[in-house]
Each structure stands twice: as structure tokens, then as C-alpha cells.
Protein backbone atom coordinates (compact mmCIF):
# COMPACT_ATOMS: atom_id res chain seq x y z
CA UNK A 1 -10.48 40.46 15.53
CA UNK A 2 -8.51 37.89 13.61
CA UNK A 3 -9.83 34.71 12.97
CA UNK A 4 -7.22 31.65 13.12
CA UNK A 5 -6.83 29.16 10.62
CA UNK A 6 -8.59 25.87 11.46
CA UNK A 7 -6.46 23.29 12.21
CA UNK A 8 -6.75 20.57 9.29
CA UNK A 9 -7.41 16.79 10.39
CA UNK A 10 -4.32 14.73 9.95
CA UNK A 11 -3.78 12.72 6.87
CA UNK A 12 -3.59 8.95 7.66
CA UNK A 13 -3.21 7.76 4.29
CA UNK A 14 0.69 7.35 4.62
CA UNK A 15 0.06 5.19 7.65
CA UNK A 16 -2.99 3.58 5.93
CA UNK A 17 -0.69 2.78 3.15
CA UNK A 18 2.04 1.44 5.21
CA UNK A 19 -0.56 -0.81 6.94
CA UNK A 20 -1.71 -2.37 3.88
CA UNK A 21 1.96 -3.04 2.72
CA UNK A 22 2.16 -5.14 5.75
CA UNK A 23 -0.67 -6.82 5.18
CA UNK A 24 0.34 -7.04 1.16
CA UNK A 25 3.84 -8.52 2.28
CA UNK A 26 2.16 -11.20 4.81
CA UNK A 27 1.87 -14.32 3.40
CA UNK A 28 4.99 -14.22 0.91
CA UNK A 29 7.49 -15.90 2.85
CA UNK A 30 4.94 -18.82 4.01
CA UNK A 31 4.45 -19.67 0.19
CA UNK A 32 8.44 -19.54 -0.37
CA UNK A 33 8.41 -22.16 2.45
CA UNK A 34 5.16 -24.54 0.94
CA UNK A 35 7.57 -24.13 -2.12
CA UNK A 36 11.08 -25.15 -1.27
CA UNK A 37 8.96 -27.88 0.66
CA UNK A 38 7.81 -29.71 -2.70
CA UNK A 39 5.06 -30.53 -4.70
CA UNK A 40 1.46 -28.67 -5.09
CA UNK A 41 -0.71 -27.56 -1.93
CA UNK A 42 -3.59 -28.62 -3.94
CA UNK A 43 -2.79 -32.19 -4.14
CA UNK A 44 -1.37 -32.81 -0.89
CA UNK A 45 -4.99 -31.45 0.78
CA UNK A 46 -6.46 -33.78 -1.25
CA UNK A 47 -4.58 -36.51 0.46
CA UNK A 48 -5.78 -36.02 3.69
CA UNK A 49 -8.70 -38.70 4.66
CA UNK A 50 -11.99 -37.09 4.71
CA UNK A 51 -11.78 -38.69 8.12
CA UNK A 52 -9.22 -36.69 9.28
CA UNK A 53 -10.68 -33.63 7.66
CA UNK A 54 -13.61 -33.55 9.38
CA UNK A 55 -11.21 -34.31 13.02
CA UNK A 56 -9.27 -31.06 12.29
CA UNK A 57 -12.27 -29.20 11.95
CA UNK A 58 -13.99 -30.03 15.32
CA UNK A 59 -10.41 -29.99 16.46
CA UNK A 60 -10.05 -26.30 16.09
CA UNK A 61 -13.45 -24.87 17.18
CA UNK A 62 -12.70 -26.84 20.54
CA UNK A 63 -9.66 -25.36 20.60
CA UNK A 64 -10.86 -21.83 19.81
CA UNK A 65 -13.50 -22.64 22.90
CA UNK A 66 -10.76 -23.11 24.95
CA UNK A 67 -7.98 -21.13 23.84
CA UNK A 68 -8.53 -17.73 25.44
CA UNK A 69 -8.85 -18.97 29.00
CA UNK A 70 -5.08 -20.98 28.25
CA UNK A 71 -3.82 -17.77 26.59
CA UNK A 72 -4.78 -15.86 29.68
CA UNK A 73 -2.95 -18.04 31.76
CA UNK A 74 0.18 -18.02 29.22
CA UNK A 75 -0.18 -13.75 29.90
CA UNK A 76 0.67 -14.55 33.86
CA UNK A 77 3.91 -16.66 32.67
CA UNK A 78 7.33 -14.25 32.66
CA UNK A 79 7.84 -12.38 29.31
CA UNK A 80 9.65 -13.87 27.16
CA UNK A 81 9.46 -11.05 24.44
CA UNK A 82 8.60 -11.67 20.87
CA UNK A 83 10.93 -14.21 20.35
CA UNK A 84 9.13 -16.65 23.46
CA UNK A 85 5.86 -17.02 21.37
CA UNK A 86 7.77 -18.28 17.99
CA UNK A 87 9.82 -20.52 19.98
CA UNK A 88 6.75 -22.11 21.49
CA UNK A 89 5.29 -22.04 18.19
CA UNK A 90 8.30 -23.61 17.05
CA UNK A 91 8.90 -26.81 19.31
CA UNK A 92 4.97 -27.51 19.24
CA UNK A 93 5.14 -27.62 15.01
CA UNK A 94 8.25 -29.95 15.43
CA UNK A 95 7.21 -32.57 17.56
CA UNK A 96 3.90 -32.23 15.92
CA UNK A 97 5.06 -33.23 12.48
CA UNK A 98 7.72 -36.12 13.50
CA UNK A 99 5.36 -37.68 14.15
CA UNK A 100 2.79 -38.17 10.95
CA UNK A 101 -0.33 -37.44 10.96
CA UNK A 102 -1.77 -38.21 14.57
CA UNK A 103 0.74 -35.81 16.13
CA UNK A 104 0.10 -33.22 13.98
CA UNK A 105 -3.43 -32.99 14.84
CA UNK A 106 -2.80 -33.67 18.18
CA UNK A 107 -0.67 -30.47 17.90
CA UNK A 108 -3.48 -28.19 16.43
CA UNK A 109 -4.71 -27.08 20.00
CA UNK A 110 -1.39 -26.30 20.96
CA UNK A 111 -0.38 -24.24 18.17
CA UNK A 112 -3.76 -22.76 17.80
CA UNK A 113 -3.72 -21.55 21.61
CA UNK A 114 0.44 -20.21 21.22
CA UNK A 115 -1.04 -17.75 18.29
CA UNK A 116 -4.01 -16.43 20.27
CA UNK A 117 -0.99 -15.84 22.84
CA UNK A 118 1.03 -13.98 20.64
CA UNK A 119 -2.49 -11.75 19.00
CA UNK A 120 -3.48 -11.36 22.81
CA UNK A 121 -0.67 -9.42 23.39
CA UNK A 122 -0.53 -7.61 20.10
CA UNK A 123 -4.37 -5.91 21.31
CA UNK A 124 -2.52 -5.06 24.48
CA UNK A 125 0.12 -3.54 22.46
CA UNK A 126 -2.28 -1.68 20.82
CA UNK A 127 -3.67 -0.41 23.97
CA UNK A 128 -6.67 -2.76 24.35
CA UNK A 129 -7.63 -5.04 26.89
CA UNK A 130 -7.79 -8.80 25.73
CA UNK A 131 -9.53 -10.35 28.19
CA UNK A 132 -12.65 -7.07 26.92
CA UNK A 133 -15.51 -9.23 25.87
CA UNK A 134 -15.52 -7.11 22.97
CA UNK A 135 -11.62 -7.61 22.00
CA UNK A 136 -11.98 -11.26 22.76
CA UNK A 137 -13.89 -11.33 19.60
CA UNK A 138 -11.84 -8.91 17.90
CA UNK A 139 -8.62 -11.27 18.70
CA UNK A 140 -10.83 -14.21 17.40
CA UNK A 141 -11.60 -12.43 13.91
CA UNK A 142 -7.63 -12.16 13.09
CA UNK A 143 -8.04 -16.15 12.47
CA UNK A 144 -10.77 -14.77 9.50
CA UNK A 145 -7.75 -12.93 7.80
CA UNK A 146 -7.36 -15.46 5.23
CA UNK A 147 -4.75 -18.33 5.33
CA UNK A 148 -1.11 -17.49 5.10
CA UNK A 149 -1.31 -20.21 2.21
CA UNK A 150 -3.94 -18.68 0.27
CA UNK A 151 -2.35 -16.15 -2.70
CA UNK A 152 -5.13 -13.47 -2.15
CA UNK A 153 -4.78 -10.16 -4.09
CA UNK A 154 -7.68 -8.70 -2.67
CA UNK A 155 -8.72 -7.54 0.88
CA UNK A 156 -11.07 -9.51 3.49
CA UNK A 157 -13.82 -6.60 4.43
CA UNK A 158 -14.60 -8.71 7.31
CA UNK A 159 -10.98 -7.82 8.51
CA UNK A 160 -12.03 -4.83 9.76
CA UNK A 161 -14.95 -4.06 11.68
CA UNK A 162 -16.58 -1.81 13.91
CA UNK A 163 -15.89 -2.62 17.75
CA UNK A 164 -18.74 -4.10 19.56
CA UNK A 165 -20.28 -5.47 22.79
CA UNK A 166 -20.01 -9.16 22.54
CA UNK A 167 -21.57 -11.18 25.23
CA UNK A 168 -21.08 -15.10 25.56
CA UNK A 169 -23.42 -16.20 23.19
CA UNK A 170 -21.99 -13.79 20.44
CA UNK A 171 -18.66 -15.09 21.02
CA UNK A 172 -19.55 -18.57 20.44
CA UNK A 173 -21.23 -16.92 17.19
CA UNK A 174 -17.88 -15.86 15.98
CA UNK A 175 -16.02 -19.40 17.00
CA UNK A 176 -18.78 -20.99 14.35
CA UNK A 177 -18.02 -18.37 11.98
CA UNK A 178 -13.90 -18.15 11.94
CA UNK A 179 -13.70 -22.07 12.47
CA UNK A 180 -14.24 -22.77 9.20
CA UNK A 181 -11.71 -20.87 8.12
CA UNK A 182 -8.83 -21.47 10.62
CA UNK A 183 -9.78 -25.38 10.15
CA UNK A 184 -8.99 -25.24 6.27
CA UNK A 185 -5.73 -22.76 7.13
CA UNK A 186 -4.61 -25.85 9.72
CA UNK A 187 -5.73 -28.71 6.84
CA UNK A 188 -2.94 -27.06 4.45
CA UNK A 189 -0.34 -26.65 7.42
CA UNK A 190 -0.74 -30.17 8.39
CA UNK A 191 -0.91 -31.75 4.66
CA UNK A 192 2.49 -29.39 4.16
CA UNK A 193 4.07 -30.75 7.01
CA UNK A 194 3.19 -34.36 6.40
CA UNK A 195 5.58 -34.33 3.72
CA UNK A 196 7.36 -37.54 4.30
CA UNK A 197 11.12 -37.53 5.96
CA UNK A 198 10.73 -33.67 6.78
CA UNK A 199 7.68 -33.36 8.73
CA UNK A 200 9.82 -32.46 11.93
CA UNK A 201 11.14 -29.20 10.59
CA UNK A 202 8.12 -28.53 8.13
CA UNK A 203 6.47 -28.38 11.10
CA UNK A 204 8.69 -26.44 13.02
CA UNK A 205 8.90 -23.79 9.81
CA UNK A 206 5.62 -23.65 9.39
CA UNK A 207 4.66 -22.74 12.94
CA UNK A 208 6.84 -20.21 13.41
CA UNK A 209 5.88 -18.72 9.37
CA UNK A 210 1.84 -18.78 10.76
CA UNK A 211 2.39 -17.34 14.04
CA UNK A 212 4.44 -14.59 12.47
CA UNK A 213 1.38 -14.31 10.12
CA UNK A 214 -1.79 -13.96 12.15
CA UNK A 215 0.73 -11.70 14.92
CA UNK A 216 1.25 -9.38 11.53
CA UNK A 217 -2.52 -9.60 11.00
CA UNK A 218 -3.39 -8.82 14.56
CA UNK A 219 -1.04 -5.85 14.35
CA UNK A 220 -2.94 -4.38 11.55
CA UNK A 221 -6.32 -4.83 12.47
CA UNK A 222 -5.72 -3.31 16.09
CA UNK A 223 -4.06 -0.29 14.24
CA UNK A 224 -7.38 -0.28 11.87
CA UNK A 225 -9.67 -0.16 14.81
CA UNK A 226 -7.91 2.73 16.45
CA UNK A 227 -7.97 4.37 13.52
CA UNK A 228 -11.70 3.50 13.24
CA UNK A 229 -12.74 4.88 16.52
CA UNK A 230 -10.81 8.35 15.64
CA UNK A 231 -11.98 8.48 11.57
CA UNK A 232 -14.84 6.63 11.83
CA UNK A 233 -15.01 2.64 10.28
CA UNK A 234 -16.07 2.96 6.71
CA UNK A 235 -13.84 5.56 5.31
CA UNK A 236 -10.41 3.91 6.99
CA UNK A 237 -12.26 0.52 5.48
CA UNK A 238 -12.46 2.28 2.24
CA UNK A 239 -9.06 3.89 2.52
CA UNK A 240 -7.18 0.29 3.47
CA UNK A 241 -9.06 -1.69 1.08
CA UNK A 242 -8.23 0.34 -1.94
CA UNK A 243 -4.45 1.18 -0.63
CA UNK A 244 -3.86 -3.05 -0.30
CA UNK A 245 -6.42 -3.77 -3.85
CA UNK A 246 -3.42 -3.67 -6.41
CA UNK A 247 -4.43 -1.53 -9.75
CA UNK A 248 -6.58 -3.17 -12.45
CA UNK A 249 -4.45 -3.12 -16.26
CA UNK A 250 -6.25 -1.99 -18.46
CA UNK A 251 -5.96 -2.94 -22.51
CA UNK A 252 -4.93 0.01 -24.40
């Protein structure tokens, strides 16, 4: 009798490699904006009262409390396609920054629950449910993708995990944990945007530059995870993080 030829598993490394050109590609347009906008990101975070430092950050873990339960309810509005998030994202960034400082952080909640919107509905994309304990925290971790300010050549290992159970308390672990790091990604939106005459349309550029971002994160990370559950989560980890680590030079 003769035997057939096993069927080989398919290769995902040209889908792993278009992946991490995404996520190579993410953040370069958000720098061309912080920019054209003027003067070092460096120095206008340092700027910022350590007052009002410390107000963004308990700012945005309240608003990552809250955010799912208002992005739910955005989910139940009519669909307004892609475009409907960014110009939400938009109209919050510009009202937010004409107005100095106060309205910008006033802002934060708003713009912080219009991008858990627009990654909420990149998991259902994906074919995941968003309102899954479990996804919940996945849609949460996007925010840990680094800032779309930050010039990072390397690859966030956190950005991909293995799916788990999260109950309640767990969640509120991951708001302690990502807070941090949205907080200082909203610090260098809000210091950009306080630019002086053009905080209106800073803020209305740099809205619609982050929600692009984190929706491009979320994009990638959902495909990760289904690639995950089929491969297994350390070799697509291992596969991503070398296809988006650019080659070391070497001295001859």
C-alpha cells in the first residue's frame, strides 16, 4: 500500500514578517508630526508641573477603570467605519488643546476611552470577543506597546502573551501595570500639543496619529495571539521578535 506524503505545516514567517513591518512602520509618522511641530520632546516634558504630572497619571488609570464599560456602550452606537473612531479622536484632541493645559487633561479620558473603542473592535475583527474577561485584558495590554513617541528599535516581549483567564482582580492588576506607561505616552501628547498658538490642531493631529497607532498595535497583537493558539506562544514570540529586531553591524 502506498503511503502519502505528510502534509507539511504552513510557513507563517511571510505573515510573521509582514506583521512586524507593521509594527516597524508604527510610530514613524507620529515623530514626523512631534517634528514639524517644533522643538525637542525632551524639553517640553520637562515643562510640565510635577503637579500636573502626577494629575495625568491618576487621570489615566481612572480612565482605564472606566473605559471599557464607555467603549461598550460606544459598540451599541451605529457604525461609523474606520473613519468614525479618528474623527472622534480628532474633535476630542482639538478642543482639548485650544484650550492649554486644563483642557488637555480634561481631554485624556475622552481620548483614552475613543482608542479602547477603536482596539475593541480590532479583537472583534480578529474574531474575539471584547467584552471576554480574558480579551478585556488583552485590549488593555495594547496601551503597554510602547509610546508612538518613543524611537524603539527593539520589540516589547510583553506585547505578546499567552491568552489567559482574567478575573476582576487581575484586571485591575493589569490597569496598575499599563498605567504607567499610557500616563507617560499621554504626558508627551499633551506637552506636544501645548505648543503655544497651535495646540488646537496639535491636538487634533496628534489624536488621530495615536489612535491610528495603538489600532495598528491592536491589529498585530490579535493576529499574534491567533497565531499563538495555532503555533504555540514562544516560537511565534521568537519568530516576531527577531523578524521586527533590525540586524546588529558588525566591524569588519
Amino acid at each position: 500500500m502506498e503511503t502519502l506524503p505528510a502534509i507539511a505545516a504552513p510557513d507563517r514567517s511571510a505573515e510573521i514578517a509582514a506583521l512586524a513591518r507593521r509594527y516597524r512602520r508604527a510610530n514613524g509618522p507620529v515623530m514626523a508630526l512631534v517634528n514639524r511641530v517644533g522643538g525637542r520632546l525632551e524639553d517640553r516634558m520637562g515643562s510640565l508641573p510635577d503637579g500636573v504630572k502626577a494629575q495625568i497619571g491618576a487621570v489615566t488609570e481612572r480612565a482605564l477603570l472606566a473605559a471599557h464599560g464607555l467603549a461598550a456602550q460606544g459598540d451599541r452606537a451605529p457604525d461609523l467605519g474606520r473613519q468614525g473612531p479618528l474623527a472622534a479622536a480628532m474633535v476630542t484632541g482639538a478642543l482639548g488643546g485650544a484650550g492649554g493645559i486644563a483642557t488637555s487633561v480634561a481631554e485624556l479620558p475622552v481620548t483614552i476611552t475613543v482608542i479602547l473603542h477603536a482596539i475593541r473592535r480590532a479583537a472583534r475583527e480578529a474574531g474575539y470577543d471584547p467584552d471576554d474577561p480574558a480579551i478585556r485584558a488583552e485590549c488593555l495590554r495594547v496601551f503597554s506597546a510602547g509610546s508612538p513617541l518613543a524611537q524603539d528599535d527593539g520589540v516589547n516581549t510583553s506585547f505578546l502573551s499567552a491568552r489567559l483567564t482574567v478575573t476582576g482582580p487581575a484586571l485591575g492588576q493589569v490597569i496598575a501595570t499599563v498605567a504607567p506607561r499610557l500616563a507617560t505616552a499621554m504626558g508627551q501628547k499633551l506637552a506636544t500639543q501645548a505648543v503655544p498658538v497651535l495646540g488646537a490642531v496639535a491636538g487634533a493631529a496628534l489624536n488621530a496619529a495615536f489612535l491610528r497607532y495603538y489600532r495598528e498595535m491592536a491589529e498585530i497583537r490579535f493576529a499574534l495571539l491567533r497565531l499563538a493558539e495555532q503555533h504555540g506562544a514562544e516560537p511565534i514570540l521568537a519568530a516576531f521578535s527577531k523578524a521586527v529586531t533590525p540586524p546588529r553591524i558588525t566591524k569588519l
